[in-house]
N, C-alpha and C. Protein backbone atom coordinates (compact mmCIF):
# COMPACT_ATOMS: atom_id res chain seq x y z
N UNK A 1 7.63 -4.59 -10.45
CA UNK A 1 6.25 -4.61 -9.98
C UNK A 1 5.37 -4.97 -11.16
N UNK A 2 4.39 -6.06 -10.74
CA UNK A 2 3.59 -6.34 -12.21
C UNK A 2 2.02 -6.48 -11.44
N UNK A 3 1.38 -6.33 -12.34
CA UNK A 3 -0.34 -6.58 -12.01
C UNK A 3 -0.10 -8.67 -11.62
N UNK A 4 -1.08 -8.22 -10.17
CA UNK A 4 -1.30 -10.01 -9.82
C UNK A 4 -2.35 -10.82 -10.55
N UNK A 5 -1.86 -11.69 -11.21
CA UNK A 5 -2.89 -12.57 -11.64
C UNK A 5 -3.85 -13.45 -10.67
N UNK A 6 -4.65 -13.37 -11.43
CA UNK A 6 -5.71 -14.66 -10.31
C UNK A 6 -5.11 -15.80 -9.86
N UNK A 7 -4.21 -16.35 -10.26
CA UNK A 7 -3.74 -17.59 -10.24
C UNK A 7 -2.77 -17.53 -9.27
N UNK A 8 -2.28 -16.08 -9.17
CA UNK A 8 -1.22 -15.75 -8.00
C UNK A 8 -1.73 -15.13 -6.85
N UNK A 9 -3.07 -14.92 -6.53
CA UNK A 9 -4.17 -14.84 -5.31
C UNK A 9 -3.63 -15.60 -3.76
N UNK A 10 -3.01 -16.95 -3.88
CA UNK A 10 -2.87 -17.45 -2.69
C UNK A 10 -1.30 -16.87 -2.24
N UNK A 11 -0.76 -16.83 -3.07
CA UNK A 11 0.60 -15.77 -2.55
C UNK A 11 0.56 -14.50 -2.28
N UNK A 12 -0.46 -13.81 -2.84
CA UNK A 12 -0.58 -12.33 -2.50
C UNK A 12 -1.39 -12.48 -1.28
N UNK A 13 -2.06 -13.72 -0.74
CA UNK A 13 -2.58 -13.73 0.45
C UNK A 13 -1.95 -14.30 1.72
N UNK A 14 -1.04 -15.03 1.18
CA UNK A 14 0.02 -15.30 2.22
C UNK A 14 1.10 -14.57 2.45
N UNK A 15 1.35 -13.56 1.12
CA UNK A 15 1.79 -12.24 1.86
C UNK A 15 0.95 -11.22 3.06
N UNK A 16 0.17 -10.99 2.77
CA UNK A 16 -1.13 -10.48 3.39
C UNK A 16 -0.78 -11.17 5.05
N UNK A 17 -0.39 -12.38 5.41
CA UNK A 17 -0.20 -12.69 6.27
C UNK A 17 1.05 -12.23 7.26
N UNK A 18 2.16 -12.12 6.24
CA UNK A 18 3.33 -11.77 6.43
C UNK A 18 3.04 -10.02 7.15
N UNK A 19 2.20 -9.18 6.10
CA UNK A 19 1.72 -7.81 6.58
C UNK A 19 0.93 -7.61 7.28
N UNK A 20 0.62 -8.79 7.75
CA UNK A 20 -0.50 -8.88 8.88
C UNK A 20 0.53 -9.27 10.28
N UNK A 21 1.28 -9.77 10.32
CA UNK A 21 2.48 -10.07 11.53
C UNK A 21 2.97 -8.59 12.01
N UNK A 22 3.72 -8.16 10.59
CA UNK A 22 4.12 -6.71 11.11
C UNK A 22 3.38 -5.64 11.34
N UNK A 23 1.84 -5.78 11.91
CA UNK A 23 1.04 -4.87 11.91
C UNK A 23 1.02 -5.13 13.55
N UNK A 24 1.02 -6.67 13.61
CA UNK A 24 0.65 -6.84 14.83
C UNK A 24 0.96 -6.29 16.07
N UNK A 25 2.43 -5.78 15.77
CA UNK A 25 3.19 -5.23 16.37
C UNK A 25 3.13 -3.45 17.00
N UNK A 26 2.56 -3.12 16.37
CA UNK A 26 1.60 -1.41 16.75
C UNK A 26 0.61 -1.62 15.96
N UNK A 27 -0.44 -2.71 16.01
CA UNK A 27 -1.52 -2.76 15.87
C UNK A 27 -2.40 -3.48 16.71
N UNK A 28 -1.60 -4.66 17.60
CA UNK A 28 -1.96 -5.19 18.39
C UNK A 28 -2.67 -6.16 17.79
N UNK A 29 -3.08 -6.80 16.50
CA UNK A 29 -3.34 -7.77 15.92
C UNK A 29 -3.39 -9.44 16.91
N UNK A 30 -4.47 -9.63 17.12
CA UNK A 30 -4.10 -11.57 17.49
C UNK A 30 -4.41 -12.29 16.30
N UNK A 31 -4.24 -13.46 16.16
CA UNK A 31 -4.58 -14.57 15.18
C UNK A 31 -5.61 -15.23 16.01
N UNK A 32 -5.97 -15.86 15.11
CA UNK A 32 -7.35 -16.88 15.18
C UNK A 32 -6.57 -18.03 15.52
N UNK A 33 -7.81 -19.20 16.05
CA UNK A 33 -7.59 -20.35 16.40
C UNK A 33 -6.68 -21.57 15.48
N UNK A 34 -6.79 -20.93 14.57
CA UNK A 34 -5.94 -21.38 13.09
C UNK A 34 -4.52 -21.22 13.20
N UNK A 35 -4.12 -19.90 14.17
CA UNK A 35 -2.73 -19.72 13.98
C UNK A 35 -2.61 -18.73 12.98
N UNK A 36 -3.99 -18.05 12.33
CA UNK A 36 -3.91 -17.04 11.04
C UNK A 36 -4.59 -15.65 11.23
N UNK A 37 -4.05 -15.08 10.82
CA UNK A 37 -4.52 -13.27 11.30
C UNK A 37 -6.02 -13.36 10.14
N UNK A 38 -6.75 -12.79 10.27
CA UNK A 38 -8.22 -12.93 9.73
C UNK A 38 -7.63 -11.94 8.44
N UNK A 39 -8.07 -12.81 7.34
CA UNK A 39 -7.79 -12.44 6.44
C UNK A 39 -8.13 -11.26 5.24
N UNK A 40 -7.66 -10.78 5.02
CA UNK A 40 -8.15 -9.66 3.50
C UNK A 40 -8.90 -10.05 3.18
N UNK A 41 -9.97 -9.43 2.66
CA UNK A 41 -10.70 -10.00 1.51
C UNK A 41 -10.31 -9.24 -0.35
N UNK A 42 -9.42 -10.27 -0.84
CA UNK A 42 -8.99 -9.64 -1.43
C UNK A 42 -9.88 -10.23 -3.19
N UNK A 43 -10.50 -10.76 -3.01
CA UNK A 43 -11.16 -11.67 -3.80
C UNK A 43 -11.95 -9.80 -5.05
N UNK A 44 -12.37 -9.12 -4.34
CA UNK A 44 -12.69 -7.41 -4.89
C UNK A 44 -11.98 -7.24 -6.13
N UNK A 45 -10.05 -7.61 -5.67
CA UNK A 45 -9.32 -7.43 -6.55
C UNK A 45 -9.52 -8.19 -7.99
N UNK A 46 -9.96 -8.53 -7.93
CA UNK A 46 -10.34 -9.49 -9.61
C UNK A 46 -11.79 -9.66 -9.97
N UNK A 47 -12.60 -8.32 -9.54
CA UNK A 47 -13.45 -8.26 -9.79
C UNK A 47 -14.10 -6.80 -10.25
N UNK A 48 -13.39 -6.20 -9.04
CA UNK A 48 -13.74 -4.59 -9.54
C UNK A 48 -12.56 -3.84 -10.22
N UNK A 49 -13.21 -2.91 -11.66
CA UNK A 49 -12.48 -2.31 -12.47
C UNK A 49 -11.39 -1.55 -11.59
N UNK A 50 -11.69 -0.95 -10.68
CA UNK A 50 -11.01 0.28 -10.00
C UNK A 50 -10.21 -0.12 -8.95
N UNK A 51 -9.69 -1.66 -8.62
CA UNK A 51 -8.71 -1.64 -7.45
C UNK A 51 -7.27 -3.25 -8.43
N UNK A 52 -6.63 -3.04 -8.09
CA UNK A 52 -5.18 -3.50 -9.28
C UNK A 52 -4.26 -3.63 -7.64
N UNK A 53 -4.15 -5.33 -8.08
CA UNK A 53 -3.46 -6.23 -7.12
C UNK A 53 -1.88 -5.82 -7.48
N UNK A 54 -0.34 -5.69 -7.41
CA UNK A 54 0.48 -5.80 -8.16
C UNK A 54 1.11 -6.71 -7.00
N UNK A 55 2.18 -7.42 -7.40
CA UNK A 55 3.20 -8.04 -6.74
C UNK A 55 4.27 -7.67 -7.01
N UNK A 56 5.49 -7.74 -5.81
CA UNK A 56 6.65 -6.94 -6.14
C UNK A 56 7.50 -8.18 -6.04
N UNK A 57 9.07 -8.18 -6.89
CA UNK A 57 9.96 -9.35 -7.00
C UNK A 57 11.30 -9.03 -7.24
N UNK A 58 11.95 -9.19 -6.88
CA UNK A 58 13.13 -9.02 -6.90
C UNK A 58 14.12 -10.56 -7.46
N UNK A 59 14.41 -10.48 -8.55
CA UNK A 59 15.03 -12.11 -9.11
C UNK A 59 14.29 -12.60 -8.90
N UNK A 60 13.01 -12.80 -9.43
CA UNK A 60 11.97 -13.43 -9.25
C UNK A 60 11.39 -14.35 -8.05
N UNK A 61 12.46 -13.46 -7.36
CA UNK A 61 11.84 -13.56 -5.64
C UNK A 61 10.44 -12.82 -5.17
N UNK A 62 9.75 -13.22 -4.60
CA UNK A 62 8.19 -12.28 -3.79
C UNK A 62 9.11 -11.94 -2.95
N UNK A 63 8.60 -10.05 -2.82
CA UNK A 63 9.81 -9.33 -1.93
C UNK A 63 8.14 -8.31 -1.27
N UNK A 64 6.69 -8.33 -1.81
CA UNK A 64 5.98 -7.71 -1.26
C UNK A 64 4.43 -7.44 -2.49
N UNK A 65 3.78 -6.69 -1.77
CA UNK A 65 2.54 -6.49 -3.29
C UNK A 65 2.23 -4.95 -2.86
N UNK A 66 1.53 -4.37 -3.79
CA UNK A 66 1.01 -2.81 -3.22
C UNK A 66 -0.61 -3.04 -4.36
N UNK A 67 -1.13 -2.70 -3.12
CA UNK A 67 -2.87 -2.49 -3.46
C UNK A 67 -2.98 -1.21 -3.81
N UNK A 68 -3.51 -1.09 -4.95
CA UNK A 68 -4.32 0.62 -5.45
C UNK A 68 -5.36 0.42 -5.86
N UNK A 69 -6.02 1.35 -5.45
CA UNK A 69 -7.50 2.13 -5.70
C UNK A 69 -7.21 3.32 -6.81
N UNK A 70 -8.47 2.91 -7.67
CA UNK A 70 -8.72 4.25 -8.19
C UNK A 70 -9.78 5.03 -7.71
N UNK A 71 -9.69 5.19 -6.38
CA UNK A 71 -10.99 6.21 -5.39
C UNK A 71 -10.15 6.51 -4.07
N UNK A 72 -10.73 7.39 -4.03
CA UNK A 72 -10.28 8.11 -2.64
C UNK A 72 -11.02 7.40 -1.51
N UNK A 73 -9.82 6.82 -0.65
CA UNK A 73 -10.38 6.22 0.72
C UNK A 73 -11.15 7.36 1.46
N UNK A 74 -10.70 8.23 1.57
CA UNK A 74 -10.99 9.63 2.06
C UNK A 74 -12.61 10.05 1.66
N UNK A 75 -12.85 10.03 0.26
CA UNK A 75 -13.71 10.67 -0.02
C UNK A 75 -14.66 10.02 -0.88
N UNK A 76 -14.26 9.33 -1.43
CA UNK A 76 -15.11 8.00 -2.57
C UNK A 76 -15.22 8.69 -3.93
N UNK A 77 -13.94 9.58 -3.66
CA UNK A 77 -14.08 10.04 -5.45
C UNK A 77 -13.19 9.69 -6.12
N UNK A 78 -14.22 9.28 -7.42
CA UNK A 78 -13.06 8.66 -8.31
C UNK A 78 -12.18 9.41 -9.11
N UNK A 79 -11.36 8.14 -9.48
CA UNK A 79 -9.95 9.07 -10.38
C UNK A 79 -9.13 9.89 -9.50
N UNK A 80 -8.99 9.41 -8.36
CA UNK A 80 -8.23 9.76 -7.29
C UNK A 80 -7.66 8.35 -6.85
N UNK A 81 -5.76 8.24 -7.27
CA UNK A 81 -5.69 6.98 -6.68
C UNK A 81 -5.16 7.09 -5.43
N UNK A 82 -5.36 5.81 -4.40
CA UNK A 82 -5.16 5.29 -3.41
C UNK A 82 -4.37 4.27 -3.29
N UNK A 83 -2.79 4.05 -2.67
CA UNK A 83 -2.06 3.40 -1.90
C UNK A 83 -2.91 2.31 -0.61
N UNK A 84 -4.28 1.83 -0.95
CA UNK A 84 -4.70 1.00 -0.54
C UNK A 84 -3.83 0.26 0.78
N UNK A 85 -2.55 -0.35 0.49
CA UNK A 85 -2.06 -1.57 1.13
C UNK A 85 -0.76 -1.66 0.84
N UNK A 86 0.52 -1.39 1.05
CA UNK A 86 2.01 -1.59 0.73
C UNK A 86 2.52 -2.42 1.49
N UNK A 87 3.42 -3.17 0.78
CA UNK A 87 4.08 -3.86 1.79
C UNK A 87 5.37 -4.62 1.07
N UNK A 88 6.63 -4.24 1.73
CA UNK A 88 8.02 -5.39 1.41
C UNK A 88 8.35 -6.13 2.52
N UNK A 89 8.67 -6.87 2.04
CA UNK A 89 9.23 -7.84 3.47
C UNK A 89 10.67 -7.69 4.10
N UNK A 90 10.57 -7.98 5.17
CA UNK A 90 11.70 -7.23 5.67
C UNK A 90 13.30 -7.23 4.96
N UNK A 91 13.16 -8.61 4.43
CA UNK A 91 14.50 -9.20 4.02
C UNK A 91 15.03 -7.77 2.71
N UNK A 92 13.88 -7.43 1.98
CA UNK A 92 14.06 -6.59 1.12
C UNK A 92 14.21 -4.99 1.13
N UNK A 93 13.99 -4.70 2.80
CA UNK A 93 13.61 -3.07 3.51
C UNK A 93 15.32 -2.54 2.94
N UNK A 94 15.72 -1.33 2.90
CA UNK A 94 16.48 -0.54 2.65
C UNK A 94 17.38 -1.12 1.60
N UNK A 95 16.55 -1.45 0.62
CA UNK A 95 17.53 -1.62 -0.48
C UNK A 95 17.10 -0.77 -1.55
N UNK A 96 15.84 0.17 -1.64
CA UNK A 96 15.44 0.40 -2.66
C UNK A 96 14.28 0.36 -3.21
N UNK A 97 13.56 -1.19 -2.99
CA UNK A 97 12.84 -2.05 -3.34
C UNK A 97 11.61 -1.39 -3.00
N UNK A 98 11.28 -0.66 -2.12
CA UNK A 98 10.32 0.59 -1.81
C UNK A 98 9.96 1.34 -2.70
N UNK A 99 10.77 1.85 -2.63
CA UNK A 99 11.11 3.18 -3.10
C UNK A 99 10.71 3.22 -4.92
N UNK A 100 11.53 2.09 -5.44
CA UNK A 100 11.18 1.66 -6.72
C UNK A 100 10.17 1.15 -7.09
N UNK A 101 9.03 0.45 -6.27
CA UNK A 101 7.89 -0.26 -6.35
C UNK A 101 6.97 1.53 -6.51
N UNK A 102 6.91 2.30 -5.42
CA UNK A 102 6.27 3.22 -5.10
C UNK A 102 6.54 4.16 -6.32
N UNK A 103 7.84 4.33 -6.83
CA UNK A 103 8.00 5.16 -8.30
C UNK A 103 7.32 4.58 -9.05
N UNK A 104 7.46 3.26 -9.42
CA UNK A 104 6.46 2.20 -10.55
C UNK A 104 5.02 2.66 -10.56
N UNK A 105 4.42 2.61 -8.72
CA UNK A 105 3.03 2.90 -9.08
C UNK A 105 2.73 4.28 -9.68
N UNK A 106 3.74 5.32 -9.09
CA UNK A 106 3.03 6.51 -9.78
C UNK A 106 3.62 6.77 -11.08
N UNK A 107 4.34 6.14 -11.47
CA UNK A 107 4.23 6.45 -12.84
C UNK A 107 3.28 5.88 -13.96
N UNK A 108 2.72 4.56 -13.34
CA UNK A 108 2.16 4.09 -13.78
C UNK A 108 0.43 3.97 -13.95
N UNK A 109 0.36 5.06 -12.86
CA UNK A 109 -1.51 5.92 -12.42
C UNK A 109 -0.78 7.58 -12.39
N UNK A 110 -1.39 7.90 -13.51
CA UNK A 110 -0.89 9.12 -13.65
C UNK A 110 -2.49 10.08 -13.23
N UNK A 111 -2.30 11.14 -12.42
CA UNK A 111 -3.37 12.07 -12.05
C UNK A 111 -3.33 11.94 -10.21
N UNK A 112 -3.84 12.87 -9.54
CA UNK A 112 -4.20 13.19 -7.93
C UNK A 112 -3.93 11.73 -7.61
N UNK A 113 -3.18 11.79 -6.09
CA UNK A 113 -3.02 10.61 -5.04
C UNK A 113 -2.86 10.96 -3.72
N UNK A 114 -3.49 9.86 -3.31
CA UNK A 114 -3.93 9.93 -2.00
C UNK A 114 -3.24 8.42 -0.98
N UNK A 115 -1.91 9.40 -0.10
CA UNK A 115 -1.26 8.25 0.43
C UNK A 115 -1.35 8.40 2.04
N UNK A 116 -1.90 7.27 2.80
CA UNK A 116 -1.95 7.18 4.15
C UNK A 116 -1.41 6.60 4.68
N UNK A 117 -1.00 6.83 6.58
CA UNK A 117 -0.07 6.32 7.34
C UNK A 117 -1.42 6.34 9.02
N UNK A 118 -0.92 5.33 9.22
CA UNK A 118 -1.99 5.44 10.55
C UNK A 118 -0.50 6.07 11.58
N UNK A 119 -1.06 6.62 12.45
CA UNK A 119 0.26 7.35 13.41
C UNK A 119 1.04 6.39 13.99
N UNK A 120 0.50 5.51 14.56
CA UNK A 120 1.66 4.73 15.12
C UNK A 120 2.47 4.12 14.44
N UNK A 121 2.16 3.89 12.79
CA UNK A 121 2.89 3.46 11.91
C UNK A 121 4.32 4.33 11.65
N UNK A 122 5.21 4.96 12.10
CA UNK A 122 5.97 6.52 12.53
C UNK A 122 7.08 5.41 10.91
N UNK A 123 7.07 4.25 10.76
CA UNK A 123 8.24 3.83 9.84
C UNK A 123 7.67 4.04 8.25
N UNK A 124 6.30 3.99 8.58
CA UNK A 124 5.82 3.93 7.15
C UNK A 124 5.58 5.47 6.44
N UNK A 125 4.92 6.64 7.82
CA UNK A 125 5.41 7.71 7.38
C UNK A 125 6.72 8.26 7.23
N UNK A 126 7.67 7.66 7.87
CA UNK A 126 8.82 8.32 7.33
C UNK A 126 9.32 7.79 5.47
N UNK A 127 9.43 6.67 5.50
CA UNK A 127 9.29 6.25 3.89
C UNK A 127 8.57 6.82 3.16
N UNK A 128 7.41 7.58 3.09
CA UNK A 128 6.02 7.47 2.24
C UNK A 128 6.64 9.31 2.14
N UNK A 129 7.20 10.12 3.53
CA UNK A 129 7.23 11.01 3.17
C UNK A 129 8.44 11.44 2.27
N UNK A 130 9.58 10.29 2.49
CA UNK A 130 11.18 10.24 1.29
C UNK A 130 10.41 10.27 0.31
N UNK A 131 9.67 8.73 -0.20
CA UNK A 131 9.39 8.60 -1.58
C UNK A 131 8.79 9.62 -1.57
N UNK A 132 7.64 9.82 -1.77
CA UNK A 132 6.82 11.14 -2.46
C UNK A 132 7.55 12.59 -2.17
N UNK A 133 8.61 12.80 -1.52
CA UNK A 133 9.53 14.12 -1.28
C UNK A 133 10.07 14.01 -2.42
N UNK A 134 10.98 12.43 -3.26
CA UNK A 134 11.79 12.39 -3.70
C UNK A 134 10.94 12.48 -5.25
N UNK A 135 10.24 11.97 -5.54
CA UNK A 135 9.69 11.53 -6.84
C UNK A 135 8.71 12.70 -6.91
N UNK A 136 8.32 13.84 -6.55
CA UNK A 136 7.76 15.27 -6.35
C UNK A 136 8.38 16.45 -6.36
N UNK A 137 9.48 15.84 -5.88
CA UNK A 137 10.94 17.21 -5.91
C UNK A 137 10.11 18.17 -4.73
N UNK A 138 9.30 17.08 -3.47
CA UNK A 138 8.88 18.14 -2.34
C UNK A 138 7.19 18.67 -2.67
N UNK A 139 7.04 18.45 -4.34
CA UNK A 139 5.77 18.96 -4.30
C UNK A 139 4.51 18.27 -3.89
N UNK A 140 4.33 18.16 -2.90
CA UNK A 140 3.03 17.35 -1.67
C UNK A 140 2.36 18.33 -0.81
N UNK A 141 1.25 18.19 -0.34
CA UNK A 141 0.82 18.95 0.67
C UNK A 141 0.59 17.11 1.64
N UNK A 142 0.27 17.58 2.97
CA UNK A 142 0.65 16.60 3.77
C UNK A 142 -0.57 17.13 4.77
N UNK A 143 -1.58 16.16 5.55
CA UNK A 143 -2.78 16.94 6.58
C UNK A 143 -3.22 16.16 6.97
N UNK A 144 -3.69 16.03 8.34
CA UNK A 144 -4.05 15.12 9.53
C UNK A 144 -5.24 14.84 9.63
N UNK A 145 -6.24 14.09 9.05
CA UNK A 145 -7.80 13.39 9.04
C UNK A 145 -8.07 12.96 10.33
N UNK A 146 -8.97 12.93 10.67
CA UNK A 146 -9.48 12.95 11.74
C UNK A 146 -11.19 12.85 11.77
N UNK A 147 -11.41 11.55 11.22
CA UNK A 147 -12.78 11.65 10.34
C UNK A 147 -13.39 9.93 10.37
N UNK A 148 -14.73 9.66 10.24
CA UNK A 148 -14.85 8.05 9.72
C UNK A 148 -13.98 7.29 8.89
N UNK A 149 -13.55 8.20 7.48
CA UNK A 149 -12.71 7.17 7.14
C UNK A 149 -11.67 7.24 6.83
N UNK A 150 -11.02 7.90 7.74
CA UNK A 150 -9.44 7.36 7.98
C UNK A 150 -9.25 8.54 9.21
N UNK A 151 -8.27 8.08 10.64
CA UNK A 151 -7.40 8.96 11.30
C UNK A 151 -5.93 8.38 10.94
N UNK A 152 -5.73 9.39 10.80
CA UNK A 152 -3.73 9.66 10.53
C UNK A 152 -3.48 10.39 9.56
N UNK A 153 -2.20 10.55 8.94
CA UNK A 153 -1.18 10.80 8.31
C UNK A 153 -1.62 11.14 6.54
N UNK A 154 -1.86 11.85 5.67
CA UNK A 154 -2.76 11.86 4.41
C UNK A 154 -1.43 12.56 3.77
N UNK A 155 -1.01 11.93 2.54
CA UNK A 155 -0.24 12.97 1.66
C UNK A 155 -0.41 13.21 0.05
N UNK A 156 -0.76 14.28 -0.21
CA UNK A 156 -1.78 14.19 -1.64
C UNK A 156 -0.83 14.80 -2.69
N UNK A 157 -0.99 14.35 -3.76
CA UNK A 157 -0.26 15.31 -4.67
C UNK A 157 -0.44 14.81 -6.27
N UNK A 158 0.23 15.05 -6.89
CA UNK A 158 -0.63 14.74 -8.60
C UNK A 158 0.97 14.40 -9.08
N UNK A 159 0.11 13.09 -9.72
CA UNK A 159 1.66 12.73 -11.18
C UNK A 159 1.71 13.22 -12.47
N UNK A 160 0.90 14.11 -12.72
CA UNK A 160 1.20 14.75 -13.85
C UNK A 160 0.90 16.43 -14.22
C-alpha cells in the first residue's frame, strides 16, 4: 500500500468505478448516460492536509485503494482517523490482500479510528470485524449510528 500520487488520479478513479459496480449491487446504483456511475470527487485528495489517497498492488498489479480521513465522519473531530473508502477487487478477495492493506493503514495512522459498514454491506462487516478483531487481539467496541451522518455498522478503537 503506498500514498497515490496525482499523476495516478485517473486509476484511482477508474478504480472508483470498479467500487462503484460492486456497490451497485446492494446499493442499487444506475450509471449515467455515459455508461459511468457518477463519479467521486476525489480531486479533495490532493488538496486537503487531512484525507491520503493510497493505492493497493500486488506485483505491481492495481488490486484496490483505501481512502483515510484524519476526522471523524461521525463527528468532525479531528485526529480521529476514518476508513473513508476501501476497496480490493475481486480477483484479489481472500488472499490476504485486505487484511494486509487494512494492517498497513493502522499501523501507519497511529491514535483513535473510526471504521464503517452500511448494513446491507453484511461482507464488508464481516471483514472489517476479522481485521480489527485480529490486529486488536478483540480490543474494539462496535455501535449502531443512527444519525445524519452515518446509519450502520461503527467500530472504534485506538492503535496505540
Amino acid at each position: 500500500m503506498r500514498l497515490a500520487a496525482e499523476e495516478e488520479r485517473a486509476a484511482l478513479e477508474n478504480l472508483v468505478q470498479l467500487y462503484s459496480y460492486d456497490w451497485s449491487e446492494i446499493g442499487h446504483f444506475d450509471v449515467a448516460e455515459d455508461g459511468r456511475f457518477k463519479a467521486m470527487d476525489l480531486a479533495p485528495y490532493w488538496l486537503d492536509e487531512w484525507r491520503h489517497p493510497f493505492l493497493l498492488r500486488i506485483d505491481d498489479q492495481l488490486a484496490g485503494f483505501a481512502l483515510i480521513h484524519e476526522r471523524s465522519r461521525l463527528t468532525g473531530k479531528t485526529g480521529v482517523f476514518d476508513m473513508a473508502e476501501f476497496f480490493v477487487m475481486r480477483r484479489f478477495r481472500r488472499q490476504g490482500v485486505g487484511l494486509a492493506a487494512a494492517f498497513a493503514s493502522f499501523d501507519r495512522f497511529k491514535g483513535p479510528w473510526e471504521v464503517r459498514q452500511r448494513d446491507e454491506n453484511v461482507a464488508a462487516t464481516t471483514f472489517w470485524r476479522r481485521a480489527i478483531g485480529d490486529y486488536t487481539a478483540g480490543n474494539y467496541q462496535e455501535a449502531r449510528w443512527n444519525s445524519s451522518e452515518w446509519i450502520g455498522l461503527v467500530q472504534t478503537f485506538s492503535t496505540v
